[in-house]
C-alpha atoms as a PDB file:
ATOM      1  CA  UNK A   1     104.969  55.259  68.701  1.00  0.00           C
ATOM      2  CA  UNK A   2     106.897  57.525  70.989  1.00  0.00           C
ATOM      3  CA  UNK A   3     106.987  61.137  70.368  1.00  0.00           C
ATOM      4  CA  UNK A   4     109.312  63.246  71.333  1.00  0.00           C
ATOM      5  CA  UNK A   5     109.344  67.453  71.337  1.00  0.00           C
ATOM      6  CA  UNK A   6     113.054  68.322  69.887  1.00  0.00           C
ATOM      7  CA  UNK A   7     114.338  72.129  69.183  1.00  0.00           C
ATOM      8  CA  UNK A   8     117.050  72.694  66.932  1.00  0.00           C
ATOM      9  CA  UNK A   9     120.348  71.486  67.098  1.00  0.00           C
ATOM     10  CA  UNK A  10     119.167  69.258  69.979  1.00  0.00           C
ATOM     11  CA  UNK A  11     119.225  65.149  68.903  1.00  0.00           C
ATOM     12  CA  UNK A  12     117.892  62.119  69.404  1.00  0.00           C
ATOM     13  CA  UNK A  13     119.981  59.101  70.474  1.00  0.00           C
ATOM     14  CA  UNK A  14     118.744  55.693  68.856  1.00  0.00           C
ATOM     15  CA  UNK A  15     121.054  52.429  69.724  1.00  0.00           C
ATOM     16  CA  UNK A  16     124.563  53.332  70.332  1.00  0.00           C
ATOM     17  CA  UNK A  17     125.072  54.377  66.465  1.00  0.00           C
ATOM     18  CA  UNK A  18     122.645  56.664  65.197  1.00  0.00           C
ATOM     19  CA  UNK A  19     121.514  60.392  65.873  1.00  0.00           C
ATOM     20  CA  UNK A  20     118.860  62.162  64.502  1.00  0.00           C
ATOM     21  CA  UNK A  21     119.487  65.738  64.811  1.00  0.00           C
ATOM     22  CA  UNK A  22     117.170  68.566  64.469  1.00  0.00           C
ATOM     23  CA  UNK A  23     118.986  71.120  62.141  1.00  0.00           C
ATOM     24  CA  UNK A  24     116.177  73.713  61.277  1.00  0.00           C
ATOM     25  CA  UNK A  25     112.497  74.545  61.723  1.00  0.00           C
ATOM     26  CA  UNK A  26     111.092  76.407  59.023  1.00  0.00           C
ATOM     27  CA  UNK A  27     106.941  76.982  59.131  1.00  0.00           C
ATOM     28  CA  UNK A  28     105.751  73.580  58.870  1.00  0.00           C
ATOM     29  CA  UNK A  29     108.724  71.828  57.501  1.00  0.00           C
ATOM     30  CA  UNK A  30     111.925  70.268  60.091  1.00  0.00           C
ATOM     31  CA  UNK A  31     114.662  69.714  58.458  1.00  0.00           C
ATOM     32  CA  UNK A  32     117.116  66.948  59.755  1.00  0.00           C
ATOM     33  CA  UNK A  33     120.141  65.432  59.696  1.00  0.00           C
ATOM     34  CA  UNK A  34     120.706  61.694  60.895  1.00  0.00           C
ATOM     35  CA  UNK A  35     124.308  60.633  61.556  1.00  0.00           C
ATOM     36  CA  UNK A  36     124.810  56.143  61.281  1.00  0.00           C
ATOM     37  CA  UNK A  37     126.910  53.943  59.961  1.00  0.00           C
ATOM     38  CA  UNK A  38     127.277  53.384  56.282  1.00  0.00           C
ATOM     39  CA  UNK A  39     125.879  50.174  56.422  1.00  0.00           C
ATOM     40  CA  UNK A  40     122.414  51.110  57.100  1.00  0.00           C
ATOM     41  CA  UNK A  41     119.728  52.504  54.684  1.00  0.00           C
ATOM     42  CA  UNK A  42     118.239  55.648  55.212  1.00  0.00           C
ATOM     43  CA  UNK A  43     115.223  56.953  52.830  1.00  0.00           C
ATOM     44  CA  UNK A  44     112.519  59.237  52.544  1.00  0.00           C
ATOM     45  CA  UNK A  45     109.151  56.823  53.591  1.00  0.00           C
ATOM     46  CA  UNK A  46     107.896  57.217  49.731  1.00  0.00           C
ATOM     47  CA  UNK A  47     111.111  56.238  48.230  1.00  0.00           C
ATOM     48  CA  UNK A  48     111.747  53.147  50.529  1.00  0.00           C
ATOM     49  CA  UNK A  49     108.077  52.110  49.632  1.00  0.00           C
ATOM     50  CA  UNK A  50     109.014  52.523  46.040  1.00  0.00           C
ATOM     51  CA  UNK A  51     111.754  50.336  46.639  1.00  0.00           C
ATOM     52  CA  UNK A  52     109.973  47.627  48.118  1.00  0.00           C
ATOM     53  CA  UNK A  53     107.489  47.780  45.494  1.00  0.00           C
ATOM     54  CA  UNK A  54     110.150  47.813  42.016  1.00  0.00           C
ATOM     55  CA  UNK A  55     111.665  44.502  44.591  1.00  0.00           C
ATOM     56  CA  UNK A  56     108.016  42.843  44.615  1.00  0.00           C
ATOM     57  CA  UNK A  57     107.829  43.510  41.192  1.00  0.00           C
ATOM     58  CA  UNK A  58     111.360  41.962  40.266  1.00  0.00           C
ATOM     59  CA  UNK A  59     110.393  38.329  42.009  1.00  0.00           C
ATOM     60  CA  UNK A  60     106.839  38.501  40.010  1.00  0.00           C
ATOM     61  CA  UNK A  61     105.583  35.416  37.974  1.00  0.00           C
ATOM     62  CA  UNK A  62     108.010  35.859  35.147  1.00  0.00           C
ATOM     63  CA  UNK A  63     111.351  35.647  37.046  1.00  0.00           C
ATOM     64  CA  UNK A  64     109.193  32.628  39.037  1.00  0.00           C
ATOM     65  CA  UNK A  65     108.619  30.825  35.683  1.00  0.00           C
ATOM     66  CA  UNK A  66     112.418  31.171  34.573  1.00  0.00           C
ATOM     67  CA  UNK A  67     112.955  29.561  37.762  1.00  0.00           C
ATOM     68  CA  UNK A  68     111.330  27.008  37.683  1.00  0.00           C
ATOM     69  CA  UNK A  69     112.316  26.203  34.090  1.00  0.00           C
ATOM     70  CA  UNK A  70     115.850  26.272  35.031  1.00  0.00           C
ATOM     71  CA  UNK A  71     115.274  24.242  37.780  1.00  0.00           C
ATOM     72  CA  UNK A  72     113.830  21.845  35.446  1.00  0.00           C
ATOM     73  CA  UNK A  73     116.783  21.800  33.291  1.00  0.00           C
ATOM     74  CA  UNK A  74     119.098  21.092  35.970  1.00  0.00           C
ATOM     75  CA  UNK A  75     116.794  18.061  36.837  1.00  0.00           C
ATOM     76  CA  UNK A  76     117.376  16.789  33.387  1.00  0.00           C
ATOM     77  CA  UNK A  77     121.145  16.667  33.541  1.00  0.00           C
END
């Protein structure tokens, strides 16, 4: 992991498309602002884990099952 010591309103460069900007510093809390293209995703850690985990949850057994029923129906024909 690299770690880098920031103040604010200095940034950090990452690839040629996005900043990370320190805005404020308040106590224990940084608040930032991270400028990139629309394309990419940006979330808080806990809701991107949330995410994945609703995703995980969407390919589970029963979508599997339904499947591999259909699949078996489009063998028959």
């Amino acid at each position: 992991m690299l770690v880098l010591t920031r103040k604010t309103n200095q940034s950090i460069q990452i690839g040629d498309d996005i900043e990370v900007k320190i805005v404020a510093v308040d106590g224990d809390q940084v608040k930032i602002g991270i400028d990139a293209p629309q394309h990419i995703d940006i979330h808080r850690k806990e809701i991107y884990l949330d995410i994945q985990e609703e995703n995980n949850q969407a390919v589970g057994k029963d979508n599997l099952s339904i499947l591999e029923a259909l699949a078996q129906q489009i063998k028959k024909n």
